[in-house]
PDB file of N, CA and C in Angstrom:
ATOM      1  N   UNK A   1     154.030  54.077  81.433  1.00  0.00           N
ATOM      2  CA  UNK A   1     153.803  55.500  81.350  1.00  0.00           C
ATOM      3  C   UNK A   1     152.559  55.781  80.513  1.00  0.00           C
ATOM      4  N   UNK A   2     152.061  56.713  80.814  1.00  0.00           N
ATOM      5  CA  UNK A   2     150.323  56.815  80.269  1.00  0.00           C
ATOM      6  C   UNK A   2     150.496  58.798  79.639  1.00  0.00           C
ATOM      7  N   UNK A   3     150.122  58.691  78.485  1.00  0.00           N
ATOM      8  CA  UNK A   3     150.229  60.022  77.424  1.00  0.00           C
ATOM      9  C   UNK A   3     148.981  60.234  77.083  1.00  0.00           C
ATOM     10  N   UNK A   4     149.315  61.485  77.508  1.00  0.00           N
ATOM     11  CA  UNK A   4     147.744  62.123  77.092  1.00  0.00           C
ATOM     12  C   UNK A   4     147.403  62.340  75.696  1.00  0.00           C
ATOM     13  N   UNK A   5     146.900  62.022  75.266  1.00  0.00           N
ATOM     14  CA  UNK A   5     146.696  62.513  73.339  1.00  0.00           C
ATOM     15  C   UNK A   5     146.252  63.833  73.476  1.00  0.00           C
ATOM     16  N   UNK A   6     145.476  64.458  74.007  1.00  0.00           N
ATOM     17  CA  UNK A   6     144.941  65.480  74.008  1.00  0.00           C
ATOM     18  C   UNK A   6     146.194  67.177  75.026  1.00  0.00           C
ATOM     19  N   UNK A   7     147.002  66.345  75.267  1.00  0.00           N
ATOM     20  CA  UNK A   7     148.020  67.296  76.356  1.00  0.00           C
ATOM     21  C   UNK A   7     148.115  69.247  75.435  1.00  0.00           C
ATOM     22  N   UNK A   8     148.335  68.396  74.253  1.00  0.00           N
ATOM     23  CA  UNK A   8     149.061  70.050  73.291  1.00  0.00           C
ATOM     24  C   UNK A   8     147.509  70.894  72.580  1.00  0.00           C
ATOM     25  N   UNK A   9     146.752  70.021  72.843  1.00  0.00           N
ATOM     26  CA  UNK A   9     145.398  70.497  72.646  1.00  0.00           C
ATOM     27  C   UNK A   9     144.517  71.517  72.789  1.00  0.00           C
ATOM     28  N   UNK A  10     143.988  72.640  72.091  1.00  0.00           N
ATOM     29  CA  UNK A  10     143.577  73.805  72.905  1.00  0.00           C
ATOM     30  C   UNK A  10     142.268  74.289  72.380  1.00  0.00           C
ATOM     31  N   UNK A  11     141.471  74.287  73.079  1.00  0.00           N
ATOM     32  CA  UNK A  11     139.886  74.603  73.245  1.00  0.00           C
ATOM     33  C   UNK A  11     139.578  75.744  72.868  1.00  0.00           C
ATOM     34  N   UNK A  12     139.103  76.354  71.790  1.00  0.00           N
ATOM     35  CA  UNK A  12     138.358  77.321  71.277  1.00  0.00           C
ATOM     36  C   UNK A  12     136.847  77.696  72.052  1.00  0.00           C
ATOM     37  N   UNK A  13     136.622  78.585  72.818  1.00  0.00           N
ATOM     38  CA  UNK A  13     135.224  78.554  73.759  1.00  0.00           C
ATOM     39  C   UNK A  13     134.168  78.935  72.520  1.00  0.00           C
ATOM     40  N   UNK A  14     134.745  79.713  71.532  1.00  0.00           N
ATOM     41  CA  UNK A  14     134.337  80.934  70.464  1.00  0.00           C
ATOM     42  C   UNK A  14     132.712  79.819  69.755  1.00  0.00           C
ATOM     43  N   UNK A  15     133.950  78.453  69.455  1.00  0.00           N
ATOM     44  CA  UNK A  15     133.032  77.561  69.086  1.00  0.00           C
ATOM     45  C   UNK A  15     131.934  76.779  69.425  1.00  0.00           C
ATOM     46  N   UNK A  16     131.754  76.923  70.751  1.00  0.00           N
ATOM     47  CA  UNK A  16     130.564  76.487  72.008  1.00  0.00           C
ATOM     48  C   UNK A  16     129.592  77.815  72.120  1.00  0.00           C
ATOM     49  N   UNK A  17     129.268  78.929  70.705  1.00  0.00           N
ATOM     50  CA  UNK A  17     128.436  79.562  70.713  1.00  0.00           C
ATOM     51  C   UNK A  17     127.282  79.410  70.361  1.00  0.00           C
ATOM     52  N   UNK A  18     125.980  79.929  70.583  1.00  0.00           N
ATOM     53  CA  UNK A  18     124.799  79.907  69.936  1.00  0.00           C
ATOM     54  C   UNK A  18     124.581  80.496  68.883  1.00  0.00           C
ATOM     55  N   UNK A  19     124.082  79.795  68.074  1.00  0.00           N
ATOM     56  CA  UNK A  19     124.032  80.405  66.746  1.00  0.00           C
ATOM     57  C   UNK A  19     122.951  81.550  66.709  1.00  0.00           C
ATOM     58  N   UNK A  20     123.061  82.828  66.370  1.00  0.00           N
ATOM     59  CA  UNK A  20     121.675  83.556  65.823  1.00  0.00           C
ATOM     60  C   UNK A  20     122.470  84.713  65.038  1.00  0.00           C
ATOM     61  N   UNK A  21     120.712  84.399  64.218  1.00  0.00           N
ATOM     62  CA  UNK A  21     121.240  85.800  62.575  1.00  0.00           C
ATOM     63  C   UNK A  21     120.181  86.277  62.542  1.00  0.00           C
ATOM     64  N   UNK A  22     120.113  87.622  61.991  1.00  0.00           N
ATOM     65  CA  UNK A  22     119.551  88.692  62.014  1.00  0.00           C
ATOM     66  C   UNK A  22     119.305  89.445  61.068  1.00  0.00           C
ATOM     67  N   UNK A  23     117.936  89.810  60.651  1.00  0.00           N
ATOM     68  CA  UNK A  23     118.176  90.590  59.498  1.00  0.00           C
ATOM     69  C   UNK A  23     117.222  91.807  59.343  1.00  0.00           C
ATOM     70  N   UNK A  24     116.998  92.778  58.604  1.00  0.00           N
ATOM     71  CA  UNK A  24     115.612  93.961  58.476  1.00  0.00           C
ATOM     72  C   UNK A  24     115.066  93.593  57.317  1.00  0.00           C
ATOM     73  N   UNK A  25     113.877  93.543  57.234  1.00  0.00           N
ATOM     74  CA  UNK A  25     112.787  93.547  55.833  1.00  0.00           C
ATOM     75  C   UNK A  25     111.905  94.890  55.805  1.00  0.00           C
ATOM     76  N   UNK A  26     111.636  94.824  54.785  1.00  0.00           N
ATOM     77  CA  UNK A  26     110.701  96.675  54.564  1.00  0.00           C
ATOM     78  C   UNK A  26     109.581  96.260  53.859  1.00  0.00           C
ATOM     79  N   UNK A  27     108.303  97.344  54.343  1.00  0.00           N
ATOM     80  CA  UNK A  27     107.545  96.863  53.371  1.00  0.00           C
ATOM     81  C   UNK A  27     107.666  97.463  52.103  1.00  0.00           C
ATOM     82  N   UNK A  28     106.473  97.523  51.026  1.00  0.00           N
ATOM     83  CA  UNK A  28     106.491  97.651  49.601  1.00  0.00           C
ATOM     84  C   UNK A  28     106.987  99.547  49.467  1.00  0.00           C
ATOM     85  N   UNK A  29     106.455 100.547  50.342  1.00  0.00           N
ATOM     86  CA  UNK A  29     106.455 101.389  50.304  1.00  0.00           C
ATOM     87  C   UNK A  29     107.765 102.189  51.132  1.00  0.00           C
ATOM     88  N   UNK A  30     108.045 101.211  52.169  1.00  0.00           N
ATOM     89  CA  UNK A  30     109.110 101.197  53.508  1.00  0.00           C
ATOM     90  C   UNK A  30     108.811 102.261  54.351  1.00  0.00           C
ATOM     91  N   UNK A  31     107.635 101.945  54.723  1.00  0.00           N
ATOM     92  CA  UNK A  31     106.690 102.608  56.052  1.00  0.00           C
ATOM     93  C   UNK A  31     106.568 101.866  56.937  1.00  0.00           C
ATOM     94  N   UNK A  32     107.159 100.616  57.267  1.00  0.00           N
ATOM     95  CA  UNK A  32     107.427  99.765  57.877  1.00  0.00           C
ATOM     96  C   UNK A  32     108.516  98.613  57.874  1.00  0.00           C
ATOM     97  N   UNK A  33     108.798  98.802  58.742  1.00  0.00           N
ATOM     98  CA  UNK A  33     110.110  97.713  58.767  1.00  0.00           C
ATOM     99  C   UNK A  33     109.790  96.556  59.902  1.00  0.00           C
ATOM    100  N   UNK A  34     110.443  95.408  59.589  1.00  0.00           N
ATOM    101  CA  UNK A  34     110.346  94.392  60.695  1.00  0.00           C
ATOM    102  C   UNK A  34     111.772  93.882  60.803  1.00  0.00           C
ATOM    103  N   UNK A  35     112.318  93.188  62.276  1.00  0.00           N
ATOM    104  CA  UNK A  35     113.326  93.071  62.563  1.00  0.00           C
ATOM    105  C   UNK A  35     112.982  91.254  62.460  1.00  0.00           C
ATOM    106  N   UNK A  36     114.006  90.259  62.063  1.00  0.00           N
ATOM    107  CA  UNK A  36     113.452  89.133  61.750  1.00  0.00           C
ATOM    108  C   UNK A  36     114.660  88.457  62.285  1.00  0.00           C
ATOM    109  N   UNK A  37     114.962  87.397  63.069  1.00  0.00           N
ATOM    110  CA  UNK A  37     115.877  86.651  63.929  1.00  0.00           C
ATOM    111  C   UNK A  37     116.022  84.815  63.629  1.00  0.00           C
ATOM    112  N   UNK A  38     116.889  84.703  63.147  1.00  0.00           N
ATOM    113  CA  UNK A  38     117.128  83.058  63.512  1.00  0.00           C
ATOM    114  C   UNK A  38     117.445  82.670  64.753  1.00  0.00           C
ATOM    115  N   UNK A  39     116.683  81.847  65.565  1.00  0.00           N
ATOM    116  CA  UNK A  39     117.817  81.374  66.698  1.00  0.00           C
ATOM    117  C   UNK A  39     118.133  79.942  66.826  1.00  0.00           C
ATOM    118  N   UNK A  40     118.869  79.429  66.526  1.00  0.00           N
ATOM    119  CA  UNK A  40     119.485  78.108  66.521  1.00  0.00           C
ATOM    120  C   UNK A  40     119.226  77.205  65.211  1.00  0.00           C
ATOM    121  N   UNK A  41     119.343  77.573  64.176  1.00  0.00           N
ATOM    122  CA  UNK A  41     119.130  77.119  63.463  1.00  0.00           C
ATOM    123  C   UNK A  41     117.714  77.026  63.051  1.00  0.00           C
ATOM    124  N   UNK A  42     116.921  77.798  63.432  1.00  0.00           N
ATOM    125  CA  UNK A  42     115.119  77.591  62.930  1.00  0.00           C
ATOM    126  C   UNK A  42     114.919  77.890  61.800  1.00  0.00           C
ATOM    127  N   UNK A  43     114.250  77.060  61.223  1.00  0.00           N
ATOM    128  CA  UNK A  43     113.884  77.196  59.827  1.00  0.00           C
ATOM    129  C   UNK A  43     113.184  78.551  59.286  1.00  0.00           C
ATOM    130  N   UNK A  44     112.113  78.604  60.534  1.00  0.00           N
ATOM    131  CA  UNK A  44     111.825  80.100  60.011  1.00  0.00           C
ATOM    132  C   UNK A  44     111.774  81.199  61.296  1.00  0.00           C
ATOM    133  N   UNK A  45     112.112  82.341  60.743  1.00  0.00           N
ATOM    134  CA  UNK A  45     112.630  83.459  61.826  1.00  0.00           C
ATOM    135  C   UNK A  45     111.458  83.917  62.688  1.00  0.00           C
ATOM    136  N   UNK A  46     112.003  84.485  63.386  1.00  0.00           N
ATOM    137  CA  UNK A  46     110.881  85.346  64.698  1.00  0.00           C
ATOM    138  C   UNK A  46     111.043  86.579  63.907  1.00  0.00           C
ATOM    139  N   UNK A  47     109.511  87.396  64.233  1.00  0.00           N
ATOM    140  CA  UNK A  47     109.240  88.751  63.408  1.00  0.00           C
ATOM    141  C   UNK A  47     108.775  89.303  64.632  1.00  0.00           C
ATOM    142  N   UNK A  48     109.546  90.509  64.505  1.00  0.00           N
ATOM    143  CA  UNK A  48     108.766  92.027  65.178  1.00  0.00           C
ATOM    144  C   UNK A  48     108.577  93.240  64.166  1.00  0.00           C
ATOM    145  N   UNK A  49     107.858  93.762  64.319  1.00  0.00           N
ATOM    146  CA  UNK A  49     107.777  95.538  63.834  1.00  0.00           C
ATOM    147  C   UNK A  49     108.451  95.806  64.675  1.00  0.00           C
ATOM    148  N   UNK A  50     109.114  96.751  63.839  1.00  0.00           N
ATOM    149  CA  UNK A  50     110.061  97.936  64.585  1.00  0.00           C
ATOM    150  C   UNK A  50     109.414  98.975  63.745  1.00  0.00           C
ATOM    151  N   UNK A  51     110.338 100.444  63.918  1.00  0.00           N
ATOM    152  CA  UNK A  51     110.052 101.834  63.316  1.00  0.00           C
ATOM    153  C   UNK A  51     111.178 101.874  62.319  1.00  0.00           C
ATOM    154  N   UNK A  52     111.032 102.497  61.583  1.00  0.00           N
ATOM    155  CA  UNK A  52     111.570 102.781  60.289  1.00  0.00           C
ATOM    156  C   UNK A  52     113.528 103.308  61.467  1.00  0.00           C
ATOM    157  N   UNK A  53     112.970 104.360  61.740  1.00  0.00           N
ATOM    158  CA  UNK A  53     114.126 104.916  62.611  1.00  0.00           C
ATOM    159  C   UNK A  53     114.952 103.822  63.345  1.00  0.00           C
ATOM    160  N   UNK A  54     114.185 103.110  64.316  1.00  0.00           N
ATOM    161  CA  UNK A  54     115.083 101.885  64.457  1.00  0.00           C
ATOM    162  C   UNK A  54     115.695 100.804  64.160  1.00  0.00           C
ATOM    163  N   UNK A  55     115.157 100.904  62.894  1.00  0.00           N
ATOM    164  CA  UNK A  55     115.459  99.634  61.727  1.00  0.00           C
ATOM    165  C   UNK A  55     117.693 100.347  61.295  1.00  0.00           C
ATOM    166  N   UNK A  56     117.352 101.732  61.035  1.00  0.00           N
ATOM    167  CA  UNK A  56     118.585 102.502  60.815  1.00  0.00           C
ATOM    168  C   UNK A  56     119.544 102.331  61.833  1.00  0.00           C
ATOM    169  N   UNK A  57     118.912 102.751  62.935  1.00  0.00           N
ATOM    170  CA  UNK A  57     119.703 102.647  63.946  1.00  0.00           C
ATOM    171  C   UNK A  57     120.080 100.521  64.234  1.00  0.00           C
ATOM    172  N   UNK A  58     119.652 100.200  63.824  1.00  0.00           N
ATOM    173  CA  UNK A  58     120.020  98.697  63.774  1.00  0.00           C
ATOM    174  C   UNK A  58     121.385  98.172  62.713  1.00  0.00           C
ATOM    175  N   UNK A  59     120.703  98.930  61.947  1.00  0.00           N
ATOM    176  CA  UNK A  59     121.581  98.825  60.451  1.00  0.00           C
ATOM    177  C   UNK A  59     123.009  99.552  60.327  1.00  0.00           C
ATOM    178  N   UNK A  60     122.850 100.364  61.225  1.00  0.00           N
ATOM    179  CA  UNK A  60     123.793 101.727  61.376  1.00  0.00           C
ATOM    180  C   UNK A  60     124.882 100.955  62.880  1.00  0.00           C
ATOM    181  N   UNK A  61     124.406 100.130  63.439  1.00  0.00           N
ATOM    182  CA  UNK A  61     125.371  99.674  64.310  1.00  0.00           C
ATOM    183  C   UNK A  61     125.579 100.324  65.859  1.00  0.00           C
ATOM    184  N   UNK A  62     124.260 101.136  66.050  1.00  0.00           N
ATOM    185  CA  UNK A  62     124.514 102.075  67.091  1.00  0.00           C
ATOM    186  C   UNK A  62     123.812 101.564  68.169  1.00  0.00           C
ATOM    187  N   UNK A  63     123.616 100.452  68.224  1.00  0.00           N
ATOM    188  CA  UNK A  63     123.369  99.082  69.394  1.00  0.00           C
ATOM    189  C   UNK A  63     124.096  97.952  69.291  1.00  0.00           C
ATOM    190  N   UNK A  64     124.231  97.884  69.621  1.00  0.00           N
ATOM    191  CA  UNK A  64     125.092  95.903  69.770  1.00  0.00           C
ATOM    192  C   UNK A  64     123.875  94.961  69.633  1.00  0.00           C
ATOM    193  N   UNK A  65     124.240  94.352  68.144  1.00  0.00           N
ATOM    194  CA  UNK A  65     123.400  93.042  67.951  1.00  0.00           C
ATOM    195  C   UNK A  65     122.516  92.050  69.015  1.00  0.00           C
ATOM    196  N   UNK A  66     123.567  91.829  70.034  1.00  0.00           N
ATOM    197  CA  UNK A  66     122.788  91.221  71.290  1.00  0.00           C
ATOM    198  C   UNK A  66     121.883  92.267  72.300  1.00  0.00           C
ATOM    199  N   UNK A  67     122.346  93.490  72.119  1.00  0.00           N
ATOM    200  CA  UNK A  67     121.498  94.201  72.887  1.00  0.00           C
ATOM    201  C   UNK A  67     120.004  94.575  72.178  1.00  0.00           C
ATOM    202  N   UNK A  68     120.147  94.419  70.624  1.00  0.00           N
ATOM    203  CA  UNK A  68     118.680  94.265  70.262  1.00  0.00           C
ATOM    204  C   UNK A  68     117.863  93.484  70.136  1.00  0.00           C
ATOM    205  N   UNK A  69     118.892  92.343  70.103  1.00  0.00           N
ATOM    206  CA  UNK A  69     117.910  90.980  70.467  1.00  0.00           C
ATOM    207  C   UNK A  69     117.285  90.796  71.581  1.00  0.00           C
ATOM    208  N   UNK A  70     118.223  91.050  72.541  1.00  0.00           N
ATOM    209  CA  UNK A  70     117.407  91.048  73.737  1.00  0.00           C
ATOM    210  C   UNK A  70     115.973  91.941  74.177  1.00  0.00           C
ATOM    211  N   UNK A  71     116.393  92.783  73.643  1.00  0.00           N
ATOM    212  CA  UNK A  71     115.231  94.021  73.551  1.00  0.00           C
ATOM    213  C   UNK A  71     113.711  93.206  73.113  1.00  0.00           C
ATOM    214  N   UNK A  72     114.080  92.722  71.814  1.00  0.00           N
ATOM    215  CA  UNK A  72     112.756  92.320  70.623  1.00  0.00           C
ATOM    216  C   UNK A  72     112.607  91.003  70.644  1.00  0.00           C
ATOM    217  N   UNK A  73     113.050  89.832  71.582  1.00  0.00           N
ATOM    218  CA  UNK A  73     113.457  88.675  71.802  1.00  0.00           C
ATOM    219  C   UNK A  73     113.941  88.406  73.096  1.00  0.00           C
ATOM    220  N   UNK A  74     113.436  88.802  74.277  1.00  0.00           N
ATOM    221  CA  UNK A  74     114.217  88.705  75.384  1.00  0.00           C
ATOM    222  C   UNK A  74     113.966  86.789  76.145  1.00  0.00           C
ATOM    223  N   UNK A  75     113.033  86.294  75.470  1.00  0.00           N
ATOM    224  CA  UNK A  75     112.542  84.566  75.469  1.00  0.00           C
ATOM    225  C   UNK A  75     113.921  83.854  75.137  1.00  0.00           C
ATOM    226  N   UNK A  76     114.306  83.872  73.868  1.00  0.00           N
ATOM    227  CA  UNK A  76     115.027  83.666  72.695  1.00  0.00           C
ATOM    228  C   UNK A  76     116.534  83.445  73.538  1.00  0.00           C
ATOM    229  N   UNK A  77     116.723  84.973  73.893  1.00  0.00           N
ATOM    230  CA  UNK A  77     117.943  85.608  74.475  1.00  0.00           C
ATOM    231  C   UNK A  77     118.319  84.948  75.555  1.00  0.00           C
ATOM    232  N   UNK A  78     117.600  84.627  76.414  1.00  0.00           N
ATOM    233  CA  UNK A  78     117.369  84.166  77.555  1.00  0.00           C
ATOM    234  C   UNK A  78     118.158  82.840  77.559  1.00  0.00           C
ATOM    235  N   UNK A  79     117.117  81.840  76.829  1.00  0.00           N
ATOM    236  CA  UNK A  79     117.716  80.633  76.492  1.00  0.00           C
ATOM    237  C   UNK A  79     119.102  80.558  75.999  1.00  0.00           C
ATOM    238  N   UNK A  80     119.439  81.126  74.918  1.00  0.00           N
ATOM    239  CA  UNK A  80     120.494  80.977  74.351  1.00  0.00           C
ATOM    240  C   UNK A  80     122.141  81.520  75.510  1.00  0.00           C
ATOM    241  N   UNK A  81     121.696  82.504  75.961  1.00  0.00           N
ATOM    242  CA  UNK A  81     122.094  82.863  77.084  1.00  0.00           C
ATOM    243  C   UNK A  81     122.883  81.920  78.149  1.00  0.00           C
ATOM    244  N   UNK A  82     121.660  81.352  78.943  1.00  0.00           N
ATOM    245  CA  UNK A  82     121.573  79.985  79.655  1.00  0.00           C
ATOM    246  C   UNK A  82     122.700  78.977  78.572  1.00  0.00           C
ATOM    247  N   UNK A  83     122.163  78.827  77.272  1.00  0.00           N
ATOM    248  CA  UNK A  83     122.732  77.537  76.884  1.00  0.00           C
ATOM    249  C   UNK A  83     124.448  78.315  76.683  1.00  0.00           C
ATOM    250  N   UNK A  84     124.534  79.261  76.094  1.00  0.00           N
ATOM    251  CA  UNK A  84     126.116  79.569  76.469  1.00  0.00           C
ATOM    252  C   UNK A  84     126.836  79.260  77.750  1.00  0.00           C
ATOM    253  N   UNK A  85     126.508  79.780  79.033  1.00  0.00           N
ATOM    254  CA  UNK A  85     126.834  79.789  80.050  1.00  0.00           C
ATOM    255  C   UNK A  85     127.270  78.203  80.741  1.00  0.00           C
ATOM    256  N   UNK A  86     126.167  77.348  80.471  1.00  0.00           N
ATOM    257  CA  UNK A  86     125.832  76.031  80.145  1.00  0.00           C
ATOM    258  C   UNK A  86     127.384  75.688  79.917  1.00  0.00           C
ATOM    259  N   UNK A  87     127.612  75.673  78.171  1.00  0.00           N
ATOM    260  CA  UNK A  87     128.627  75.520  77.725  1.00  0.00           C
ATOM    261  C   UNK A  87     130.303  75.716  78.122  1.00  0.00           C
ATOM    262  N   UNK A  88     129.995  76.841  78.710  1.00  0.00           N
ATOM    263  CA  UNK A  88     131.156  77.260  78.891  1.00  0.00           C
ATOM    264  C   UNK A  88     131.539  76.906  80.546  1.00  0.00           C
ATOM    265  N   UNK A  89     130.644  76.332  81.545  1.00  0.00           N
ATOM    266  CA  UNK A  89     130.777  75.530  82.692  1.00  0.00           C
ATOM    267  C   UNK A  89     131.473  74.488  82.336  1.00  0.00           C
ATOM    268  N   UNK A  90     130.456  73.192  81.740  1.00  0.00           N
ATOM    269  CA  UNK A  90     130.868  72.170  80.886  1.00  0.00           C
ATOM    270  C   UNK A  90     132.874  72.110  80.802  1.00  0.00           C
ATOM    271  N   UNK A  91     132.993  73.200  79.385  1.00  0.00           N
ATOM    272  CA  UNK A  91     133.986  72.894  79.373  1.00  0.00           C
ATOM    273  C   UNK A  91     135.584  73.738  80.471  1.00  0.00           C
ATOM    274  N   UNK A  92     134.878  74.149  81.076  1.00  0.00           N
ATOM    275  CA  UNK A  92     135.855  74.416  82.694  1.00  0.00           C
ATOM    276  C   UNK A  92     136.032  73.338  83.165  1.00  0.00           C
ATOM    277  N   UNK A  93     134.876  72.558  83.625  1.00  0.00           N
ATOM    278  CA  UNK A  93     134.821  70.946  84.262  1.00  0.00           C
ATOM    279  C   UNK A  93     133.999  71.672  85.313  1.00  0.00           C
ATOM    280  N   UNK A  94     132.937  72.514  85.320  1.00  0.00           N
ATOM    281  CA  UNK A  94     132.290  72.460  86.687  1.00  0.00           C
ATOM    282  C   UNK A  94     131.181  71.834  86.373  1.00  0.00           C
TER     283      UNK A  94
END
């Protein structure tokens, strides 16, 4: 008879995510803001200008994190995207 070790076993997909973090910087006066992105662990972030107003509206939650990435990062998004999808084939078995 042959036992599966793995039978009671259960797959978290949550954990086959791409990593990215996000943050706002201002300048000295805060007449400018930039929106600044990790994606996969990079040492150093991707920078855009944004507007002061959209920096709030970032901060304020009145977009979905991925929907502003994609916006100011749609390269980035893309990939990571792909590599989720990727992942989550994989572990279906297709």
């Amino acid at each position: 008879m042959i036992v599966d070790p793995l039978e009671d076993m259960s797959v978290s997909s949550q954990c086959y995510d791409v990593q990215r973090k996000s943050y706002i910087t201002y300048s000295n006066g805060a007449t400018m803001a930039w929106l600044n992105a990790f994606f996969n662990g990079k040492e150093h972030p991707d920078r855009v200008p944004v507007t002061i107003e959209m920096a709030w509206d970032i901060l304020n939650g009145d977009v979905p994190r991925d929907e502003w990435l994609k916006r100011f990062f749609p390269k980035q998004m893309a990939i990571c995207q792909k590599a989720i999808e990727e992942s989550r084939m994989r572990l279906l078995g297709f």
